[in-house]
C-alpha atoms as a PDB file:
ATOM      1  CA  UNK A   1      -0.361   9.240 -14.638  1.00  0.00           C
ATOM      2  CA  UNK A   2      -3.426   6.924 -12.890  1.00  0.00           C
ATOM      3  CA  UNK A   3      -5.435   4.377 -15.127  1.00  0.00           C
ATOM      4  CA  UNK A   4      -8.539   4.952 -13.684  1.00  0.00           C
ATOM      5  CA  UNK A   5     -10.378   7.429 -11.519  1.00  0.00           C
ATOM      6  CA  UNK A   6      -8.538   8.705  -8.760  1.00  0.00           C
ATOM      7  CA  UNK A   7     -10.562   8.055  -5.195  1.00  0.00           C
ATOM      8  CA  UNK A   8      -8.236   9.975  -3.304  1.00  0.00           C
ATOM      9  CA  UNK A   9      -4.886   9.867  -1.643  1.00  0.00           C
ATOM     10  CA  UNK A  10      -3.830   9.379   1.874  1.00  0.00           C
ATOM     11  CA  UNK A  11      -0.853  10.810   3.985  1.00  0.00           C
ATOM     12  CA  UNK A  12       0.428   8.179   6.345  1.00  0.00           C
ATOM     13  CA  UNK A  13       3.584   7.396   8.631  1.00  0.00           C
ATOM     14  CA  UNK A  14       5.610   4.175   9.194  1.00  0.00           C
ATOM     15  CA  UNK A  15       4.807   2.293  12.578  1.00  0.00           C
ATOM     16  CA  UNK A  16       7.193  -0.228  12.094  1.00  0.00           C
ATOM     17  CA  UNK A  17       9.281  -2.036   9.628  1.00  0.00           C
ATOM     18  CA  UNK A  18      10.889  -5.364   9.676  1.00  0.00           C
ATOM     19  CA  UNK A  19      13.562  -6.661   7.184  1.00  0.00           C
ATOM     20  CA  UNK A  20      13.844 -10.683   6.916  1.00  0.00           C
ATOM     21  CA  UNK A  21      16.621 -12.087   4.754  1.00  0.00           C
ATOM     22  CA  UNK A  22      15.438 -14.619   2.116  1.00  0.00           C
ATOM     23  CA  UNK A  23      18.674 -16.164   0.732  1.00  0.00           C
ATOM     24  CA  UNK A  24      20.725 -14.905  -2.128  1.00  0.00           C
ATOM     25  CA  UNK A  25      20.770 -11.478  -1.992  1.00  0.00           C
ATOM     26  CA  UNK A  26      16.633 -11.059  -1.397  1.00  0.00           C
ATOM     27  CA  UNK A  27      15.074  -9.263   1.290  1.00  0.00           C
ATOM     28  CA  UNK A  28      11.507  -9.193   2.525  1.00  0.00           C
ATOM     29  CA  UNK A  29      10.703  -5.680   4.017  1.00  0.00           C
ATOM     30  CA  UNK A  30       7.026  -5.078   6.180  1.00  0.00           C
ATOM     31  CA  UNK A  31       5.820  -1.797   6.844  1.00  0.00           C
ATOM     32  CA  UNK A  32       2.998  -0.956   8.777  1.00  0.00           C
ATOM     33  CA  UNK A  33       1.626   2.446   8.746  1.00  0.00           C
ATOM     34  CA  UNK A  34      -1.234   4.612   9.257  1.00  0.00           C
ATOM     35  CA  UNK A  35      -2.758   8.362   8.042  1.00  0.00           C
ATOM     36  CA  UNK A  36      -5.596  10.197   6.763  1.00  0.00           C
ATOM     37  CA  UNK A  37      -7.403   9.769   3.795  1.00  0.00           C
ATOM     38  CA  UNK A  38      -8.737  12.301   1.410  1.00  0.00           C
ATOM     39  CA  UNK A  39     -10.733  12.311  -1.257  1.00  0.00           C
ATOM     40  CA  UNK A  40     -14.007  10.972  -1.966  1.00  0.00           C
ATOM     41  CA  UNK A  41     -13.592   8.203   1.275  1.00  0.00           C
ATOM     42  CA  UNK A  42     -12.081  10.364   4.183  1.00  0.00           C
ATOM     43  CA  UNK A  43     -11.143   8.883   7.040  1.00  0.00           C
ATOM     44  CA  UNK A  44      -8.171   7.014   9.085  1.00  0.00           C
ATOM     45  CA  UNK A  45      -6.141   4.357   6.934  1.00  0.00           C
ATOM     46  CA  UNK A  46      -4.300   1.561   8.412  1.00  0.00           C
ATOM     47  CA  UNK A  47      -2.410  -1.023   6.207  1.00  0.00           C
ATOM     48  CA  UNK A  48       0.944  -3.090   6.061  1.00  0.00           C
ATOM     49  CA  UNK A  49       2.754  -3.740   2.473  1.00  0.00           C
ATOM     50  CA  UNK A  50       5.192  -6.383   2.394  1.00  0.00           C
ATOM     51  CA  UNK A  51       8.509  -5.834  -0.215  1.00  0.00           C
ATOM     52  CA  UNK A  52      10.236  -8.574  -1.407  1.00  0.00           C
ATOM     53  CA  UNK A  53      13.204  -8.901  -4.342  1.00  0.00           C
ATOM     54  CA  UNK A  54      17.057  -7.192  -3.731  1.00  0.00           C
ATOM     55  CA  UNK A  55      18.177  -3.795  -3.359  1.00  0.00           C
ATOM     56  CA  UNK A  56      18.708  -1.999  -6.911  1.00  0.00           C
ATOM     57  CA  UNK A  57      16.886  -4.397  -8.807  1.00  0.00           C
ATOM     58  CA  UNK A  58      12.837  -5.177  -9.492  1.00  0.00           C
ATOM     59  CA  UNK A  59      10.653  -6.092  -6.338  1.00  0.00           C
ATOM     60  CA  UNK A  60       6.959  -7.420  -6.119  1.00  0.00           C
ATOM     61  CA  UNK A  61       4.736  -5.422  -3.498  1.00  0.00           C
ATOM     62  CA  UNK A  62       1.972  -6.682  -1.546  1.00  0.00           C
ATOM     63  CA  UNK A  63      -0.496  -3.665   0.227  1.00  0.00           C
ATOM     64  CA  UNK A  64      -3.467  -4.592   2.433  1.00  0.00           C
ATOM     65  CA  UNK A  65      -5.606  -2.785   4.802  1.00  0.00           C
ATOM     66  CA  UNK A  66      -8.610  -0.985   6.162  1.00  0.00           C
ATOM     67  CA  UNK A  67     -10.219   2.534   5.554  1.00  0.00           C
ATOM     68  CA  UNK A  68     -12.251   3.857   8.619  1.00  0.00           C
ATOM     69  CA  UNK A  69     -14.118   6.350   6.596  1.00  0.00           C
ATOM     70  CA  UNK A  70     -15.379   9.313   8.268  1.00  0.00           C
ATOM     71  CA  UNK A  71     -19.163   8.604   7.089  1.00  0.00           C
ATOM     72  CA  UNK A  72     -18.684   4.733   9.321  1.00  0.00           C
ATOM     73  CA  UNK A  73     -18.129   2.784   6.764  1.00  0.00           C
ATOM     74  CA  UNK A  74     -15.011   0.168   6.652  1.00  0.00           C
ATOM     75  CA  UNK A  75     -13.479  -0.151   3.106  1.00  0.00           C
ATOM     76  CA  UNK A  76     -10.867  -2.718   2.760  1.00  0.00           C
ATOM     77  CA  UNK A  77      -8.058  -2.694   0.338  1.00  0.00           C
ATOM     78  CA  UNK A  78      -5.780  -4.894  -1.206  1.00  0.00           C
ATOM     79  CA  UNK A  79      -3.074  -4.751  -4.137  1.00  0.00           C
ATOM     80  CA  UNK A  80      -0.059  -5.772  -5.456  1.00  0.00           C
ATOM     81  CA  UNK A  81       2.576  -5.276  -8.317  1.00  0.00           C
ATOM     82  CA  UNK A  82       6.411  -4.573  -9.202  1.00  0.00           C
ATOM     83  CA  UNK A  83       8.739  -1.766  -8.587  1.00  0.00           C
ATOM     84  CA  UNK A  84      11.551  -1.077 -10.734  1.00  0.00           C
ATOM     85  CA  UNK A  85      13.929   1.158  -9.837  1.00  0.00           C
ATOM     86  CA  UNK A  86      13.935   4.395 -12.029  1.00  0.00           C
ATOM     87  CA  UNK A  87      17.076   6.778 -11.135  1.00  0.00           C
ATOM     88  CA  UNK A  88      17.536   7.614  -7.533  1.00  0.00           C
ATOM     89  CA  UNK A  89      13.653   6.757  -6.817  1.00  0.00           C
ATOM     90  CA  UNK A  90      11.356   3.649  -6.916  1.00  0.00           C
ATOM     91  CA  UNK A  91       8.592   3.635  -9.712  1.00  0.00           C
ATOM     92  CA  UNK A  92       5.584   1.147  -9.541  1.00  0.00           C
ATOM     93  CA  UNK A  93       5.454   0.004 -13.100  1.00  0.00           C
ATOM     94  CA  UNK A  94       2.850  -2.570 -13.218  1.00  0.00           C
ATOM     95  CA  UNK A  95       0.088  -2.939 -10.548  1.00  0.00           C
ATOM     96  CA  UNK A  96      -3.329  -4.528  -9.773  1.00  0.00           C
ATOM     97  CA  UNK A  97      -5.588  -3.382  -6.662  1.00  0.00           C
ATOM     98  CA  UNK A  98      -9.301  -4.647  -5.506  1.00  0.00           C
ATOM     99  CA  UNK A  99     -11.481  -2.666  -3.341  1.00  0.00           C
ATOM    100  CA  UNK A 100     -14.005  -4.435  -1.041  1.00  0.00           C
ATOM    101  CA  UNK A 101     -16.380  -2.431   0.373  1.00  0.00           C
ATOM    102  CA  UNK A 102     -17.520  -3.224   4.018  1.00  0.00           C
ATOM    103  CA  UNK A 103     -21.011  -2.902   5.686  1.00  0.00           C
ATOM    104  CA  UNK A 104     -21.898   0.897   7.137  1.00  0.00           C
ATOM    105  CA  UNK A 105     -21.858   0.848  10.709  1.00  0.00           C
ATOM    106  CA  UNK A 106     -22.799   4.057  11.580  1.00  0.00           C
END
């Protein structure tokens, strides 16, 4: 269920992932990926989120990146929130994003 319009979606893969230990049981996982982007901003996406809390419990997410958008533009993104686990899957429960919108360069 979204809380606002819905821009789009993108389909991405994982380009690389590294897992730092933090003490106590914590982790701190970074993923960078890329993919396409549909929707009302096509184009290539590129971004890394950063995952830190333990395994089985809460975790706070940080997501930022860049949107190459098919028209030239460059849309950068940034969020963050907390994932709670929910059965056998991750749910984002709470979350806050902010678009900035970078210069046409077509």
């Amino acid at each position: 269920m979204s809380l606002g319009t819905v821009l789009g979606e993108f389909i991405g893969k994982v380009t690389s992932v590294g897992i730092t230990g933090l003490g106590g049981g914590d982790q701190c996982i970074e993923n960078d990926f890329t993919g396409e982007a549909k929707g009302q901003v096509p184009g290539q996406i590129f971004g890394t989120m950063i995952i830190e809390g333990t395994a089985g419990r809460s975790v706070a997410y940080k997501v930022t990146g860049a949107i190459l958008a098919s028209s030239g533009a460059v849309i950068r993104y940034s969020g963050r929130g907390v994932g709670i686990r929910s059965g056998t899957r991750g749910t984002v429960r709470s979350g806050t994003s902010e678009y900035v919108y970078g210069r046409n360069t077509a």
